[in-house]
Protein backbone atom coordinates (compact mmCIF):
# COMPACT_ATOMS: atom_id res chain seq x y z
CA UNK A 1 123.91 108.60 85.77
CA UNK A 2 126.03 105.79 86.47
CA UNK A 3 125.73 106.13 90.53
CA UNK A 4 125.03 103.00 91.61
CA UNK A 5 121.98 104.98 93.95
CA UNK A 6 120.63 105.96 90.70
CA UNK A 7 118.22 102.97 90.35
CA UNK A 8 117.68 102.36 94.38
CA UNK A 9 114.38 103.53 94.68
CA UNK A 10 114.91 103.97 98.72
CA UNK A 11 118.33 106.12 97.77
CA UNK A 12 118.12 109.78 97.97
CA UNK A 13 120.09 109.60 94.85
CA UNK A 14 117.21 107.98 92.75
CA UNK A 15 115.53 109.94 90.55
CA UNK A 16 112.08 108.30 91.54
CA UNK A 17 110.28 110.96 92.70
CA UNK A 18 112.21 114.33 92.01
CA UNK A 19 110.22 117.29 90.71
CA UNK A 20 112.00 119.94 87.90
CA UNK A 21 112.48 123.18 89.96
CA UNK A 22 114.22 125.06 87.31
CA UNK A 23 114.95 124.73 83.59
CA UNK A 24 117.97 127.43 82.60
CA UNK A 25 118.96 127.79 78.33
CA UNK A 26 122.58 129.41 78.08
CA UNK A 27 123.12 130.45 73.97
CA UNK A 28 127.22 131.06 74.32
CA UNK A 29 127.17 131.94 70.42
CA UNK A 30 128.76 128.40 69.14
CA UNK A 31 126.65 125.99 71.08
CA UNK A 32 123.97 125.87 73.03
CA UNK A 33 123.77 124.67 76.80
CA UNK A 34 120.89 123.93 79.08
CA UNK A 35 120.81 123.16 82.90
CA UNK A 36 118.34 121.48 84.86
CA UNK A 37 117.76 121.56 88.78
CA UNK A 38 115.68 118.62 90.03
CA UNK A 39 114.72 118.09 93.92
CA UNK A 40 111.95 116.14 95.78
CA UNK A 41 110.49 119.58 97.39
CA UNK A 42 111.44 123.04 98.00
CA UNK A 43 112.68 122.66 101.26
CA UNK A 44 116.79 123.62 101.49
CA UNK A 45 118.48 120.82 102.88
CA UNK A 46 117.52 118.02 100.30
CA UNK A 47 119.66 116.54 97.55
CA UNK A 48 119.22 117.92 94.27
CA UNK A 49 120.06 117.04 90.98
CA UNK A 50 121.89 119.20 88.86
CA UNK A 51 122.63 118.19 85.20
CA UNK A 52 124.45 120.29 82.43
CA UNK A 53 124.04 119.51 78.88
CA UNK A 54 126.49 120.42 76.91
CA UNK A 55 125.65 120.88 72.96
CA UNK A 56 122.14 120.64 72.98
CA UNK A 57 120.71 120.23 69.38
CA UNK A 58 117.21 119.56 70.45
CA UNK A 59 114.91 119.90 73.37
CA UNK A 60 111.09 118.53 73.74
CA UNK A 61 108.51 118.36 76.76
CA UNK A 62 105.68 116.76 76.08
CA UNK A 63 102.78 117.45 78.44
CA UNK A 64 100.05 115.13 78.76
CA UNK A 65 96.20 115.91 78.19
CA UNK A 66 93.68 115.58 80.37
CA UNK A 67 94.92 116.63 83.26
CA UNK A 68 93.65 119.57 85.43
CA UNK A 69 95.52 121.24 88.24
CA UNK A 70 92.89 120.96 91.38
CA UNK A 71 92.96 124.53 93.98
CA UNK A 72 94.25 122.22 96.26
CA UNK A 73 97.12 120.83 93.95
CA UNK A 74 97.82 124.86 93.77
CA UNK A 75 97.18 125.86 97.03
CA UNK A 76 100.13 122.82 97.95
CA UNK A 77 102.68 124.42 94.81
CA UNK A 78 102.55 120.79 93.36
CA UNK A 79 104.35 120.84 90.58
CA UNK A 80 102.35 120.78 86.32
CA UNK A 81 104.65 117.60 84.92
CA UNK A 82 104.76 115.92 88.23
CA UNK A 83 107.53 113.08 89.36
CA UNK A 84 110.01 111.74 87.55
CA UNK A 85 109.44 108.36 87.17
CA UNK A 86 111.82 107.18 85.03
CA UNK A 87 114.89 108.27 83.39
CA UNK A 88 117.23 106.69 80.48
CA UNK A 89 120.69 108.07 78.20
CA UNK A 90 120.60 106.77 75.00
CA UNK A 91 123.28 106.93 72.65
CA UNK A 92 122.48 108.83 69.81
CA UNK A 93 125.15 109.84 66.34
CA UNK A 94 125.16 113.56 68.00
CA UNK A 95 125.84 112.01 71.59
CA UNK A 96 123.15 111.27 73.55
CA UNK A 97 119.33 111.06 74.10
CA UNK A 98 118.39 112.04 77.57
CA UNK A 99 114.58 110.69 77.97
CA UNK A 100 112.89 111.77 81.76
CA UNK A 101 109.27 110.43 81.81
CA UNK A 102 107.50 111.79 84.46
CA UNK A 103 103.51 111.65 85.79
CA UNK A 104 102.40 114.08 83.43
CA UNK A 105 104.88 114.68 80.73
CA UNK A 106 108.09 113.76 78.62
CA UNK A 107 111.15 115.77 78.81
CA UNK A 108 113.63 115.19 75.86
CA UNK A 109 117.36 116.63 75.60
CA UNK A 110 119.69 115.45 72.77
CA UNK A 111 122.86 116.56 73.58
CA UNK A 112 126.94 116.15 72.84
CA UNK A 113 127.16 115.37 76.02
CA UNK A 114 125.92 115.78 79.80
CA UNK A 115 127.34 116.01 83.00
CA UNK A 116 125.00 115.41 86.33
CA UNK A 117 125.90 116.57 90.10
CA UNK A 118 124.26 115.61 93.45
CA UNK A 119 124.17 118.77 96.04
C-alpha cells in the first residue's frame, strides 16, 4: 500500500474503483491466511490487486441495508458490495487493521501482517 499510485485516483494502481472478484480462506493448521483478488471488471488484461494476509485473527464485511440489486444491475454481473472507495492499514497490537469501505459495504481484516501485488 505504499505505491505512490495508490492514492492517484487517475492511476490504474488506485484502488478507487476496483470490485472484489474473489475472497480465498487458507486454514494451514497454525495460522490462518486469507487472499483477496480485486479488479475494475472481468475483462483479462486489467491490473488486479492481489493481497495476502498473513495471520488473520479476525475478518468482518459489513453489508449495507437498503439496497436492492435491480435485473438490470444482474443482467450487467455488477457486483453486491460495489467499488472500493476507500482503503486504510491501521496499526493494530496484533499487526494491522486493514479497513476497505466500499459503495455498499465494509470489509475488515486484522492481520500479522499483509503483503499486496499488482498483476
Amino acid at each position: 500500500m505504499s505505491d505512490p499510485e495508490h492514492y492517484d485516483f487517475h492511476s490504474e494502481r488506485s484502488v478507487k474503483d476496483l470490485k472484489v472478484e474473489r475472497l480465498t480462506m487458507v486454514d494451514s493448521f497454525a495460522a490462518l491466511g486469507i487472499k483477496l483478488d480485486l479488479a475494475y471488471n472481468d475483462l483479462p488484461n486489467v491490473p488486479r490487486l492481489s493481497i495476502d494476509y498473513s495471520e488473520v485473527f479476525d475478518l468482518s464485511i459489513q453489508v449495507r441495508s437498503g439496497y436492492e440489486a435491480r435485473r438490470d444491475w444482474i443482467g450487467a454481473h455488477t457486483k453486491r458490495l460495489g467499488d472500493i472507495l476507500t482503503d486504510e492499514v491501521h496499526p493494530d497490537e496484533k499487526g494491522c487493521v486493514h479497513v476497505i469501505e466500499m459503495i455498499h459495504g465494509t470489509l475488515c481484516v486484522t492481520c500479522r501482517d499483509l503483503e499486496a501485488s499488482w498483476s
